[in-house]
Protein backbone atom coordinates (compact mmCIF):
# COMPACT_ATOMS: atom_id res chain seq x y z
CA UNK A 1 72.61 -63.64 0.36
CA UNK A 2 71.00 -60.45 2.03
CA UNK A 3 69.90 -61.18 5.74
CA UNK A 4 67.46 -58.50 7.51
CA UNK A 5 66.14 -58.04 10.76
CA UNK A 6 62.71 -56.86 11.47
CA UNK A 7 61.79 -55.73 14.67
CA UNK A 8 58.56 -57.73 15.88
CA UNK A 9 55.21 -55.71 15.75
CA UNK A 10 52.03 -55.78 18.12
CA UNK A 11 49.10 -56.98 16.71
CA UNK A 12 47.14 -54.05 15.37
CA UNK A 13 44.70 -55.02 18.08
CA UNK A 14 47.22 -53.46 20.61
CA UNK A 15 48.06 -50.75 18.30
CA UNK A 16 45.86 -48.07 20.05
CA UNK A 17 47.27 -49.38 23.93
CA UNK A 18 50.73 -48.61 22.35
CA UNK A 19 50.05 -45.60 21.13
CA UNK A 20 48.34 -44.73 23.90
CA UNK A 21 51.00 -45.44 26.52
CA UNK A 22 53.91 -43.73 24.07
CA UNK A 23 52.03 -40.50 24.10
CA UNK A 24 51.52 -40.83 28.27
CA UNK A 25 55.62 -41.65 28.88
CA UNK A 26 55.96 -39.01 26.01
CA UNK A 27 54.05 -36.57 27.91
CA UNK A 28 55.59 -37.48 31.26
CA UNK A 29 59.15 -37.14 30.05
CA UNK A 30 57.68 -33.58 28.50
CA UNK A 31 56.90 -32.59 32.39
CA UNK A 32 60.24 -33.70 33.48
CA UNK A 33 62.15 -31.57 31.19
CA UNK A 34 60.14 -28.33 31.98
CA UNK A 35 60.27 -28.42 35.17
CA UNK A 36 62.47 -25.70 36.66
CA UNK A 37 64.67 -27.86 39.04
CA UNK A 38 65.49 -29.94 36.46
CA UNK A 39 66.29 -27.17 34.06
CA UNK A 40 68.52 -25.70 36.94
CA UNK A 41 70.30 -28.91 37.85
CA UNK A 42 71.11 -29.27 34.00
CA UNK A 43 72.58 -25.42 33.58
CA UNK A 44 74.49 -26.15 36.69
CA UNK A 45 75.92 -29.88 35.41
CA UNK A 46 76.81 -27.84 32.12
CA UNK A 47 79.21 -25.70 34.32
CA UNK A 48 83.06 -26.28 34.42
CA UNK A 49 84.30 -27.26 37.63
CA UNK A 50 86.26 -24.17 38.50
CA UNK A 51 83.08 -22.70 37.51
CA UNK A 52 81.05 -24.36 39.93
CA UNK A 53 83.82 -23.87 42.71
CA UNK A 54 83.57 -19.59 42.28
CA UNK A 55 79.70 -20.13 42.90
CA UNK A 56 80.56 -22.38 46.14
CA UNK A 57 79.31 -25.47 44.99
CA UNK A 58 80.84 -28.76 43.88
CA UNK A 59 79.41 -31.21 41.48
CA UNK A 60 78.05 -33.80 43.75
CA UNK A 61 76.24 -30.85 45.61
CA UNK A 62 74.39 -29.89 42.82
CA UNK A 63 70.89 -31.48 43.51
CA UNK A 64 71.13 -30.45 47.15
CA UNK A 65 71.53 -26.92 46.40
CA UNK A 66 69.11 -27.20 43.48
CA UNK A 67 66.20 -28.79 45.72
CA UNK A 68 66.98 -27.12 49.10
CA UNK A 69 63.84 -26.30 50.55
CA UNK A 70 61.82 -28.01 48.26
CA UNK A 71 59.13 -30.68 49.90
CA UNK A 72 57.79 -33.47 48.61
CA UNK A 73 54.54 -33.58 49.66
């Protein structure tokens, strides 16, 4: 006997709310990853620890020195 799963769909009548709020989160997480500080703080994470240690900096520093002097406003 074959079982499958389906996942359950929205009504079409909510069809354009989804597709309207996965495009907004979609465009959101977009922002997120362009942004510079993130960019930084993810070139930085990719570094080795002895790596991080010749620049002065240890892992759980990294956000610090990334956003330093930045304010939220």
């Amino acid at each position: 006997m074959a079982h499958s799963t389906h996942a359950p769909t929205a009504p079409a009548i909510l069809a354009p709310f989804a597709r309207f709020f996965t495009a907004l989160f979609d465009g959101l997480v977009r922002l997120g990853e362009n942004n510079s500080k993130v960019r930084q703080v993810a070139l930085l994470n990719a570094l080795s620890d002895e790596e991080l240690a010749a620049r002065g900096l240890k892992r759980e520093d990294i956000a610090r020195h990334v956003l330093s002097g930045y304010y939220w406003v």
